[in-house]
C-alpha atoms as a PDB file:
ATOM      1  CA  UNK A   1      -3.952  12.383 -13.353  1.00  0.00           C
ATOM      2  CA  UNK A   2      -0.534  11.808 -12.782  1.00  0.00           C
ATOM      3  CA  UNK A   3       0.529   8.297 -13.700  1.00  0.00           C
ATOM      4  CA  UNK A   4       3.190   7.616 -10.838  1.00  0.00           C
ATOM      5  CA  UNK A   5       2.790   8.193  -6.808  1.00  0.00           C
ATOM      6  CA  UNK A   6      -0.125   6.965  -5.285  1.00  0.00           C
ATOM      7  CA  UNK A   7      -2.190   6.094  -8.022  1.00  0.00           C
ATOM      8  CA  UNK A   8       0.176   2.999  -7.939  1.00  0.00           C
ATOM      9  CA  UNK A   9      -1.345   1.488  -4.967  1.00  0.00           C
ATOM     10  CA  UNK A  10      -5.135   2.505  -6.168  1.00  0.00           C
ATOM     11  CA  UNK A  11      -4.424   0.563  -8.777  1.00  0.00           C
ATOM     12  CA  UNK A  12      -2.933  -2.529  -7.672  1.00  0.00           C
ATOM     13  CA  UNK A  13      -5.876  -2.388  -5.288  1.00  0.00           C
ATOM     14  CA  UNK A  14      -8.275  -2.644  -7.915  1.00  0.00           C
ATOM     15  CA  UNK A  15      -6.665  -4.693 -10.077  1.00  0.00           C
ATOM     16  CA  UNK A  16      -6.364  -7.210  -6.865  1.00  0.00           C
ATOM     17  CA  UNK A  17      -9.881  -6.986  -5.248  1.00  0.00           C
ATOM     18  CA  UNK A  18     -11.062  -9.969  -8.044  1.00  0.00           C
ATOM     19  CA  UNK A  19      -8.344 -12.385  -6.785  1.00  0.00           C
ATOM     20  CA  UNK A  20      -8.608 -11.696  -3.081  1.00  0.00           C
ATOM     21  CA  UNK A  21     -11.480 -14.197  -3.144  1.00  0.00           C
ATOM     22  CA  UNK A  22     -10.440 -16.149  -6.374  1.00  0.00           C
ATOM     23  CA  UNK A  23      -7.205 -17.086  -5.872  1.00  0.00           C
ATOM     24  CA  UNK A  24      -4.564 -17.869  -8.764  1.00  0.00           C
ATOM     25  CA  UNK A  25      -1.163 -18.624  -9.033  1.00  0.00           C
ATOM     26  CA  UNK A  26      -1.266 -17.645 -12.685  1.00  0.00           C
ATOM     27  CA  UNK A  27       0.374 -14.461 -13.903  1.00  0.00           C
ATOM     28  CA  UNK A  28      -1.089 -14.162 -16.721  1.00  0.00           C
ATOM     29  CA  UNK A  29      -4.816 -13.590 -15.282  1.00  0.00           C
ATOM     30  CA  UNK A  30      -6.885 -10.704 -16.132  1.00  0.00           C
ATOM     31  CA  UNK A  31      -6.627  -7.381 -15.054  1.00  0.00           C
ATOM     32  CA  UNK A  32     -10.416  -6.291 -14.617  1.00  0.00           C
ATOM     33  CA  UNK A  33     -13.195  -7.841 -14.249  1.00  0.00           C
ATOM     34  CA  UNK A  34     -16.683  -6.943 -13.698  1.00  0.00           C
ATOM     35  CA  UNK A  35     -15.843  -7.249  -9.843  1.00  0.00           C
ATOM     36  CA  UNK A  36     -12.922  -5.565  -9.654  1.00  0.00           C
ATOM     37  CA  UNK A  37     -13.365  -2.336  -7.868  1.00  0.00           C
ATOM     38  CA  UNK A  38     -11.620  -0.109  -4.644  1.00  0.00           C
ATOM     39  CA  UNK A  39     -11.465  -1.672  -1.753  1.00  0.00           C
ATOM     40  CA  UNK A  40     -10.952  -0.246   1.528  1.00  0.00           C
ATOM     41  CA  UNK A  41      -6.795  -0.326   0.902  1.00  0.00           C
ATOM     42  CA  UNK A  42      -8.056   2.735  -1.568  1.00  0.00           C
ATOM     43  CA  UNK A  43      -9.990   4.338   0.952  1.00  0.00           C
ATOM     44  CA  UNK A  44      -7.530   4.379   3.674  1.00  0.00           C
ATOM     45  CA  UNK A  45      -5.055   5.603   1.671  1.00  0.00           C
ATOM     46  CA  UNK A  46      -6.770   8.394   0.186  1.00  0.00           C
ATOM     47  CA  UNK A  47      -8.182   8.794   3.920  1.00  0.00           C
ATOM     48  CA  UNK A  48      -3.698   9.321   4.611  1.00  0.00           C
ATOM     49  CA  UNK A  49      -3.457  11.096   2.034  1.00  0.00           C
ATOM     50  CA  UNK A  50      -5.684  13.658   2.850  1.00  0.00           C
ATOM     51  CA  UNK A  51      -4.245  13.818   6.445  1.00  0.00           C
ATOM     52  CA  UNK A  52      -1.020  14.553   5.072  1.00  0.00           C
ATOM     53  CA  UNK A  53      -2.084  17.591   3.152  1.00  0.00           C
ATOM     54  CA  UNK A  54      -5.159  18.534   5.190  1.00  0.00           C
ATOM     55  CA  UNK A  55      -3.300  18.698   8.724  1.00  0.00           C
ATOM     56  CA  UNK A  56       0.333  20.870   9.043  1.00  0.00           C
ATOM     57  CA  UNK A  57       0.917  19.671  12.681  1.00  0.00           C
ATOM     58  CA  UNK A  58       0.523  15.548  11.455  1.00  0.00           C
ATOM     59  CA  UNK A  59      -1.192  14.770  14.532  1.00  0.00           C
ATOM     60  CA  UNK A  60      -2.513  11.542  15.780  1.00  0.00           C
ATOM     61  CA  UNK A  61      -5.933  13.093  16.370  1.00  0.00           C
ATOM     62  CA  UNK A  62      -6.769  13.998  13.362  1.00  0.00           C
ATOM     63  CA  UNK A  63      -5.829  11.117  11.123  1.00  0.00           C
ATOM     64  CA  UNK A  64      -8.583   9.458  13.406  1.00  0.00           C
ATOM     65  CA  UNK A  65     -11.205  11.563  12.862  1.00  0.00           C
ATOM     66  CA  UNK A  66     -10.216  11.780   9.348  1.00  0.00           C
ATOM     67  CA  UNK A  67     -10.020   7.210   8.988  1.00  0.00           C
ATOM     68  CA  UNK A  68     -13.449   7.705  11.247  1.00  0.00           C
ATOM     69  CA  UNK A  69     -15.149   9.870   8.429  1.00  0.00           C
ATOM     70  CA  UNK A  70     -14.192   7.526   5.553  1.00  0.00           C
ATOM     71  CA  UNK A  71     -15.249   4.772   7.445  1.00  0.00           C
ATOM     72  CA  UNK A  72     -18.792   6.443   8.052  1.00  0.00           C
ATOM     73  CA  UNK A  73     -18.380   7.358   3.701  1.00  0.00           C
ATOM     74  CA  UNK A  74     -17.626   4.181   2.473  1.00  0.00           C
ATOM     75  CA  UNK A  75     -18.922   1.513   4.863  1.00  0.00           C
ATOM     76  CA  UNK A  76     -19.157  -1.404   2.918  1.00  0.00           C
ATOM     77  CA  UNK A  77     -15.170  -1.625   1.259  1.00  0.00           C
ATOM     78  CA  UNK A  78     -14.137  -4.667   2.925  1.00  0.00           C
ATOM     79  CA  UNK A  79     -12.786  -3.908   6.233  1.00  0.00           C
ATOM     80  CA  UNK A  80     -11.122  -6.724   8.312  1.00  0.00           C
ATOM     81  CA  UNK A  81     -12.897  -7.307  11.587  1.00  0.00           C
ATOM     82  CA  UNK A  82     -10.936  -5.431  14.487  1.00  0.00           C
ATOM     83  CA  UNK A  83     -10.260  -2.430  12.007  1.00  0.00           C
ATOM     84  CA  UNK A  84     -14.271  -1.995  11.186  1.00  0.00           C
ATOM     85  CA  UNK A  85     -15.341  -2.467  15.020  1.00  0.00           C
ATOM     86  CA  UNK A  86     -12.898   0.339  15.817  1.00  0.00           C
ATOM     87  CA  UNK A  87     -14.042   2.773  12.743  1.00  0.00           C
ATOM     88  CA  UNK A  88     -17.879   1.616  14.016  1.00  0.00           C
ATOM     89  CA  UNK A  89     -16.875   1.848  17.762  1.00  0.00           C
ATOM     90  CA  UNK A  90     -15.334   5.414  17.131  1.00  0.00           C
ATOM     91  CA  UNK A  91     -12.471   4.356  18.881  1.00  0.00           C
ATOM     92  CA  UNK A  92      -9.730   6.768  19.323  1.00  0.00           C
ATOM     93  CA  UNK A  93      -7.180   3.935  21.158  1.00  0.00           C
ATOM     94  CA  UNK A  94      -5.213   1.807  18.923  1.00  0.00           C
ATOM     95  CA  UNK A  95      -5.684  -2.506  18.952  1.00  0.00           C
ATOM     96  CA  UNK A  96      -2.243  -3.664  19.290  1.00  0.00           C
ATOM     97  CA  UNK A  97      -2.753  -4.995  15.384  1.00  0.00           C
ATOM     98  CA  UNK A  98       0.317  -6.399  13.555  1.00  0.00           C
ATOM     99  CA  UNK A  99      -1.642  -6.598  10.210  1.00  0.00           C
ATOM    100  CA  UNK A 100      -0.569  -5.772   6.691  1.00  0.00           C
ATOM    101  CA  UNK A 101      -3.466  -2.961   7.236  1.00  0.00           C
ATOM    102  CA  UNK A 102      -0.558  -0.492   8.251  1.00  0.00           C
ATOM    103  CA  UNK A 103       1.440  -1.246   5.230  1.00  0.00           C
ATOM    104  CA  UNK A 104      -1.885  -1.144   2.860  1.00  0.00           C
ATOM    105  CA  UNK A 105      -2.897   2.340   3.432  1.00  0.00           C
ATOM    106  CA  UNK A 106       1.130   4.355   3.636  1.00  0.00           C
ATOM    107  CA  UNK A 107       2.569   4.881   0.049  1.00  0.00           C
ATOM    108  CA  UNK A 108       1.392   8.557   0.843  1.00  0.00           C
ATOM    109  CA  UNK A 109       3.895   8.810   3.633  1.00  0.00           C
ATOM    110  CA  UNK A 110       6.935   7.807   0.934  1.00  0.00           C
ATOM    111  CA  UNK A 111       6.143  10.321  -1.612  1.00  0.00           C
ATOM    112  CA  UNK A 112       5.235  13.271   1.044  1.00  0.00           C
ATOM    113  CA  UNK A 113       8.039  13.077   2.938  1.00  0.00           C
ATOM    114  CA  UNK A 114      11.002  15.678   2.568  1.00  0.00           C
ATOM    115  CA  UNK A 115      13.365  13.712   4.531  1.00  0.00           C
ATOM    116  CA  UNK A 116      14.069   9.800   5.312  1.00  0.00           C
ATOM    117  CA  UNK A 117      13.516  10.742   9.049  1.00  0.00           C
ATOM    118  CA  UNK A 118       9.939  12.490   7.976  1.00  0.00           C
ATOM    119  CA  UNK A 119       8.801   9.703   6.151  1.00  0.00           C
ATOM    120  CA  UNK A 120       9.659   6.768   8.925  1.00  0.00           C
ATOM    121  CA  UNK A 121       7.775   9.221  11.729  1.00  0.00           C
ATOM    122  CA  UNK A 122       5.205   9.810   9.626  1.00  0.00           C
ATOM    123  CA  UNK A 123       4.337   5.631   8.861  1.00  0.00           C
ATOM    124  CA  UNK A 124       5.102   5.690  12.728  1.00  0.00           C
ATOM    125  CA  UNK A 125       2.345   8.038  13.050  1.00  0.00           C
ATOM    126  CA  UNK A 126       0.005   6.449  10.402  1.00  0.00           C
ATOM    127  CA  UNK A 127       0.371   2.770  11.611  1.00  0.00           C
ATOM    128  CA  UNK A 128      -0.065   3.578  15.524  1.00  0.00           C
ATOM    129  CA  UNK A 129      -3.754   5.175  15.609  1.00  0.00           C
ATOM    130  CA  UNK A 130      -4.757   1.406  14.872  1.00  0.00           C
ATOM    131  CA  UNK A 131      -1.773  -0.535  14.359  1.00  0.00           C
ATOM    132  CA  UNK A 132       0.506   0.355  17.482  1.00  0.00           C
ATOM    133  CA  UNK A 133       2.045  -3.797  17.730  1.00  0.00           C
ATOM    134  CA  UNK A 134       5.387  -3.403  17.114  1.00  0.00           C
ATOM    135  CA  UNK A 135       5.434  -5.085  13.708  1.00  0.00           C
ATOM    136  CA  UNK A 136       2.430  -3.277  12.482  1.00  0.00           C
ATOM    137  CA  UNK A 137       4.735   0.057  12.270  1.00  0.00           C
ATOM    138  CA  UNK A 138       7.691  -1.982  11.293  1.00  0.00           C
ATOM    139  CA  UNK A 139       5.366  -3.041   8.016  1.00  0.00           C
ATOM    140  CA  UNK A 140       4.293   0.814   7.093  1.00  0.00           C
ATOM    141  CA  UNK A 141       8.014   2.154   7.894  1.00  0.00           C
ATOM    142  CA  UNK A 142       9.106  -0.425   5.345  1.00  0.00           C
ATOM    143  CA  UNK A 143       7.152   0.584   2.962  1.00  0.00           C
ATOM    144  CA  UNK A 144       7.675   3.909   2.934  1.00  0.00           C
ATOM    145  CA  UNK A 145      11.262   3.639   3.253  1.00  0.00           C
ATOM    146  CA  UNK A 146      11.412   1.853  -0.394  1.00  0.00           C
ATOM    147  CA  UNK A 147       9.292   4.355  -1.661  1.00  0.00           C
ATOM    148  CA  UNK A 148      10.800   7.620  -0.049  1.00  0.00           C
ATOM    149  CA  UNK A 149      14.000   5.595  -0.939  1.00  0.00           C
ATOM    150  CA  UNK A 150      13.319   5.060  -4.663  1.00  0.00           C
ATOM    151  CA  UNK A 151      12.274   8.531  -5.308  1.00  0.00           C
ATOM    152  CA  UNK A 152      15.537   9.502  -4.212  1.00  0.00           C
ATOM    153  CA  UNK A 153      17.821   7.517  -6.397  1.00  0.00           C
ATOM    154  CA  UNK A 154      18.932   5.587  -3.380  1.00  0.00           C
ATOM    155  CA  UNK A 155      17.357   2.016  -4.331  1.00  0.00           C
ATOM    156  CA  UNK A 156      20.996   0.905  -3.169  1.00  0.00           C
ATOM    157  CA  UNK A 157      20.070   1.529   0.366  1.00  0.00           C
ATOM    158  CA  UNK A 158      16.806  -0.380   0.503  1.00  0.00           C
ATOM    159  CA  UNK A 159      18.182  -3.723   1.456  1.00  0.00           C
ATOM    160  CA  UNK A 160      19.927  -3.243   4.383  1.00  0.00           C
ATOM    161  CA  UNK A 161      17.279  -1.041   5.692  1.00  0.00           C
ATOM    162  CA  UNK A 162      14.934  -3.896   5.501  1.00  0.00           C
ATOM    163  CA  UNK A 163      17.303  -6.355   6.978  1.00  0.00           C
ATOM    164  CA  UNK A 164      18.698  -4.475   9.867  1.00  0.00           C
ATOM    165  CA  UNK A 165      15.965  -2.237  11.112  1.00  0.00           C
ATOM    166  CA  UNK A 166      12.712  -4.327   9.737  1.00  0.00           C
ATOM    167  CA  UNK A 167      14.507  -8.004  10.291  1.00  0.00           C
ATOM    168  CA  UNK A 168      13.251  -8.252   6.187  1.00  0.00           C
ATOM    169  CA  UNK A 169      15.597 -10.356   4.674  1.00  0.00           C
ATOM    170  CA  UNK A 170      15.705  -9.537   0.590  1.00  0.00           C
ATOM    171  CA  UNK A 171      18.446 -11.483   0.111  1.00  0.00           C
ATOM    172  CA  UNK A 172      17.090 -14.918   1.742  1.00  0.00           C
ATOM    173  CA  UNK A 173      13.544 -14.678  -0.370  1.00  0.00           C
ATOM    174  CA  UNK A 174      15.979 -13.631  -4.003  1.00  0.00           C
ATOM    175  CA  UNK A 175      17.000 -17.246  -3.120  1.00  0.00           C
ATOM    176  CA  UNK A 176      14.040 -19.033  -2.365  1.00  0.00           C
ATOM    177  CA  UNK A 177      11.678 -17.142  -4.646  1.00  0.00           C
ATOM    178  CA  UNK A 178      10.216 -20.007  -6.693  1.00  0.00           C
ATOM    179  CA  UNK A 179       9.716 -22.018  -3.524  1.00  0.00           C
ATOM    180  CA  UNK A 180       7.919 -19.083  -1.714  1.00  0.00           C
ATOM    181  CA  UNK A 181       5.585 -18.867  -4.692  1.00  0.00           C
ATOM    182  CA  UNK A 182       4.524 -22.101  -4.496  1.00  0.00           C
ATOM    183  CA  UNK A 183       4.086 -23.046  -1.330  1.00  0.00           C
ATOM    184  CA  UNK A 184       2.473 -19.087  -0.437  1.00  0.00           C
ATOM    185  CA  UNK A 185      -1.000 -18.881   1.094  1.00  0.00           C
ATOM    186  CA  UNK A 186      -3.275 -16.407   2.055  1.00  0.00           C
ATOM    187  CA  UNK A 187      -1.311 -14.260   5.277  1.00  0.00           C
ATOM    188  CA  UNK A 188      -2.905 -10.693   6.501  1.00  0.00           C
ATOM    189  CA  UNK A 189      -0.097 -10.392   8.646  1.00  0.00           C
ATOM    190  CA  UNK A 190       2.555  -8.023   7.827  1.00  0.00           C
ATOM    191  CA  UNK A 191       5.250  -9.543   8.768  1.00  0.00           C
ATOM    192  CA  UNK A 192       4.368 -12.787   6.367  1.00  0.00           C
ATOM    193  CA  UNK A 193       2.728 -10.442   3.652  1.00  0.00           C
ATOM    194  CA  UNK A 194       4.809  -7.051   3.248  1.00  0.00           C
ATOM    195  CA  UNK A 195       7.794  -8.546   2.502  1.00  0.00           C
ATOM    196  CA  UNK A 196       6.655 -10.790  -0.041  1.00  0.00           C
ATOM    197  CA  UNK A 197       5.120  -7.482  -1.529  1.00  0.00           C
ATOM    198  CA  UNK A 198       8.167  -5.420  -1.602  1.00  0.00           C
ATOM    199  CA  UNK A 199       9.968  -8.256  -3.367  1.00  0.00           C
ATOM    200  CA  UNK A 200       7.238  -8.109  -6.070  1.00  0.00           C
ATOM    201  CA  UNK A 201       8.465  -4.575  -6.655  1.00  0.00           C
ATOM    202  CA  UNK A 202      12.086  -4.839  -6.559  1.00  0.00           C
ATOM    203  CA  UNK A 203      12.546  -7.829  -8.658  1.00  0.00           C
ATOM    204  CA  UNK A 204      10.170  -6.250 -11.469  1.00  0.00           C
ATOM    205  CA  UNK A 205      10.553  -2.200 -11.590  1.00  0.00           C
ATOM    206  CA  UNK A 206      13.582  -2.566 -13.849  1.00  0.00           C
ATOM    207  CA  UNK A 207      11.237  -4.127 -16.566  1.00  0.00           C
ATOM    208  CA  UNK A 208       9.963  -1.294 -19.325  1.00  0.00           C
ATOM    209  CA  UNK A 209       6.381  -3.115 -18.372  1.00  0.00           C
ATOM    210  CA  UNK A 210       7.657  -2.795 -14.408  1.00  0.00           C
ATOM    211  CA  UNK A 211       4.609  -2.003 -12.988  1.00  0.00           C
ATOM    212  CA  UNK A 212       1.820  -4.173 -14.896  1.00  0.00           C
ATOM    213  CA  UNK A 213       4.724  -7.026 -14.030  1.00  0.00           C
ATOM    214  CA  UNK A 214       5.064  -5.609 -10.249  1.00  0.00           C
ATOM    215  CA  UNK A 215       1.080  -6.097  -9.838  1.00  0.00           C
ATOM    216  CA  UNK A 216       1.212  -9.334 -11.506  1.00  0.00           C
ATOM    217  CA  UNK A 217       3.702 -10.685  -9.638  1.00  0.00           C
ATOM    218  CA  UNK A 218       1.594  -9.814  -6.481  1.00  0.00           C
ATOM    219  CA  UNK A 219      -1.254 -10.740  -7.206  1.00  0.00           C
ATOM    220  CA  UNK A 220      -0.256 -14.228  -8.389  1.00  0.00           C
ATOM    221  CA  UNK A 221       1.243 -15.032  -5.197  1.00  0.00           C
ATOM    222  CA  UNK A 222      -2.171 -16.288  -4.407  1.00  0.00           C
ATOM    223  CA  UNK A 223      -2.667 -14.419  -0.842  1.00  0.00           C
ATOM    224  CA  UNK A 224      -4.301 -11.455   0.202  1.00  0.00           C
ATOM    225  CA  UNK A 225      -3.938  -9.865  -3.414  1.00  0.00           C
ATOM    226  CA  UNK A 226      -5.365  -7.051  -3.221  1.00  0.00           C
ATOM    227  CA  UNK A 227      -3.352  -5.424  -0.120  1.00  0.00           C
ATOM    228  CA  UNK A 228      -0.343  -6.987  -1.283  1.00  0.00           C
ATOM    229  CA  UNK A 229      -1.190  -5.958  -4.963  1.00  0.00           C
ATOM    230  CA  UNK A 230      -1.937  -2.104  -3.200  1.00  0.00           C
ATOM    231  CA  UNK A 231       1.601  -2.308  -1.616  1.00  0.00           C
ATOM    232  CA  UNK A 232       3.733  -3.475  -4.199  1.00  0.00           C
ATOM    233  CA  UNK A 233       2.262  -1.461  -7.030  1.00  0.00           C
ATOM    234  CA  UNK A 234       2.704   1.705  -4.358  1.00  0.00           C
ATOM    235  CA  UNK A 235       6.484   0.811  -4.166  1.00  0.00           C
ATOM    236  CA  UNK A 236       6.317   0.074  -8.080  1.00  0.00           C
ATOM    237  CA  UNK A 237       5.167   3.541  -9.117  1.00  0.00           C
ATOM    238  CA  UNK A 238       7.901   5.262  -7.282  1.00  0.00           C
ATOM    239  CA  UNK A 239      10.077   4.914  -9.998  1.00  0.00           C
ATOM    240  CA  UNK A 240       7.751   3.361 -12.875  1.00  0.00           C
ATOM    241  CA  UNK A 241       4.861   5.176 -14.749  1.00  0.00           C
ATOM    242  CA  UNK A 242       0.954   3.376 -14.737  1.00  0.00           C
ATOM    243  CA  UNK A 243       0.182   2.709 -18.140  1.00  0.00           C
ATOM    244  CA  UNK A 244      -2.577   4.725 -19.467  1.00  0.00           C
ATOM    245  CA  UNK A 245      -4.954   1.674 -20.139  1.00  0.00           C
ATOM    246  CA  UNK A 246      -4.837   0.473 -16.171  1.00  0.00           C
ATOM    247  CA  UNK A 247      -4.946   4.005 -14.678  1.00  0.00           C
ATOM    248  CA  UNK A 248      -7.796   5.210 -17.135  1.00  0.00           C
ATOM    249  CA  UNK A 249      -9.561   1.713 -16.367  1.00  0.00           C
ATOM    250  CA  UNK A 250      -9.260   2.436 -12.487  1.00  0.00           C
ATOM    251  CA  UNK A 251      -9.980   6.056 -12.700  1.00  0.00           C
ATOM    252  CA  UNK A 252     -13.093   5.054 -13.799  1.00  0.00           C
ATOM    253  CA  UNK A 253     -13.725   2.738 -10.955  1.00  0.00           C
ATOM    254  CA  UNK A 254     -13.101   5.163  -8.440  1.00  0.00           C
ATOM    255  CA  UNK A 255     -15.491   8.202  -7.472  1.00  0.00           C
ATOM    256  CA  UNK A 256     -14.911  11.797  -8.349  1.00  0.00           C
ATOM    257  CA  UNK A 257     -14.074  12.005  -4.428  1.00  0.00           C
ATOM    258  CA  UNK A 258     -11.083   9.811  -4.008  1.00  0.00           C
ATOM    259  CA  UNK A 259      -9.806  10.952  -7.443  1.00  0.00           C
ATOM    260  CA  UNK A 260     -10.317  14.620  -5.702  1.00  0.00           C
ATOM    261  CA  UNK A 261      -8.127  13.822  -2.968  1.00  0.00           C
ATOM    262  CA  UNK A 262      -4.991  11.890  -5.173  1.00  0.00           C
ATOM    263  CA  UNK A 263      -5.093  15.006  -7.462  1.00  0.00           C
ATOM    264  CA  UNK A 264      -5.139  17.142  -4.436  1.00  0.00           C
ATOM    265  CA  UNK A 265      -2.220  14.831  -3.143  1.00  0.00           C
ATOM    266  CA  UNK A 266      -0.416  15.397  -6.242  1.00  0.00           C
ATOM    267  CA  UNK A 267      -0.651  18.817  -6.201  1.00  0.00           C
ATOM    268  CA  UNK A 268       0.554  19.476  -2.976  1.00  0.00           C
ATOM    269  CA  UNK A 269       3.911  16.673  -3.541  1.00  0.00           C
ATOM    270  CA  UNK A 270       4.914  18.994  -6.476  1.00  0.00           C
ATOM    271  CA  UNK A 271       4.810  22.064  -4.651  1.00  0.00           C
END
């Protein structure tokens, strides 16, 4: 298994799914736990993932039926409440939802895409089948963008995408980090979660420890840690490998299907 790309967000989801329920504020927690497992920020990534490589024409269509078979697969991964009466309703119309579920479940858009254009149609195209509220694709563009971004040496550009296209201000929260950290709460929204998450990544992927720190830094913010955890360690391992310890400890966490479907991923990326 490869040790950057979407593993990245597996990971941070795993490492988060503890302290999405026991909060801390403490960056210096544990890792793993006996609790910590995937969540369904894994399984609608892989579910992405899949979609990506499985379908040439990217259609809306399929992604659903694809999201509606890994909700009927894994039914019990912790689904927020609109998003698991639409996977148990079958519904094929999108909910108007502006939450950080968009964002969660995209890092495979940023390391498919072959173009900058590509990969901010293709979040489009993930975030609308559920998340069609304006702000919902704003959330998943973003993140792919610093992904698709950072593969491409162009980390210089990331800022002002956020700022005038996303209304993410980088700047602003640089300056009022500490206070933000403090004062942070739980938020499943993306527009007060994502970029919090993205920070977590930028401020720590220059570290030779970047991503542990990335996932730390998430994590510790005390809010929904293991989505923001999922997003900022997807951003993280764009340009910073998974040490072997955390991906072997999450490999094992995860069933021989999802690791299927990242390998599968992989493959197809380095084609």
């Amino acid at each position: 298994m490869e040790n950057k790309g979407i593993i990245g967000a597996v990971c941070g989801d795993i490492i988060g799914s503890f302290y999405e329920f026991h909060k801390t504020k403490d960056m210096d927690f544990k890792l793993f736990t006996p609790y910590s497992k995937f969540t369904d920020d894994t399984v609608m990534t892989c579910a992405v993932a899949e979609w990506l490589v499985d379908d040439p024409k990217h259609s809306h269509e399929e992604l659903v039926k694809i999201m509606h078979r890994y909700g009927e697969e894994y039914p019990h991964s912790g689904y927020g409440g609109m998003f698991k009466r639409w996977l148990e309703n079958k519904c094929t119309e999108p909910y108007n939802s502006f939450g950080n579920g968009s964002a969660m479940r995209v890092s495979p858009v940023g390391f498919y895409a072959k173009t900058f254009e590509e990969a901010l149609q293709l979040a489009k195209i993930s975030a609308e089948v559920t998340h069609s509220h304006p702000e919902g694709i704003i959330g998943a563009q973003a993140v792919a963008a610093c992904i698709f971004l950072l593969r491409n040496n162009e980390q210089h550009k990331i800022e002002d995408y956020l700022k005038d296209y996303c209304n993410y201000d980088m700047d602003q929260i640089r300056k009022n980090w500490e206070t933000i950290r403090r004062k942070y709460f739980f938020d499943v929204t993306c527009q007060g979660s994502v970029p919090e998450a993205i920070y977590c990544a930028l401020k720590n992927m220059g570290f030779p420890d970047g991503y542990e720190r990335t996932v730390r830094e998430a994590v510790s913010l005390g809010g929904d840690a293991d989505t923001q955890a999922a997003i900022a360690g997807g951003i993280a391992a764009a340009v910073c490998e998974v040490p072997d310890d955390i991906l072997n400890e999450c490999l094992g966490r995860l069933d021989s299907q999802l690791v299927d479907v990242i390998e599968r991923f992989n493959e197809s990326c380095n084609q």
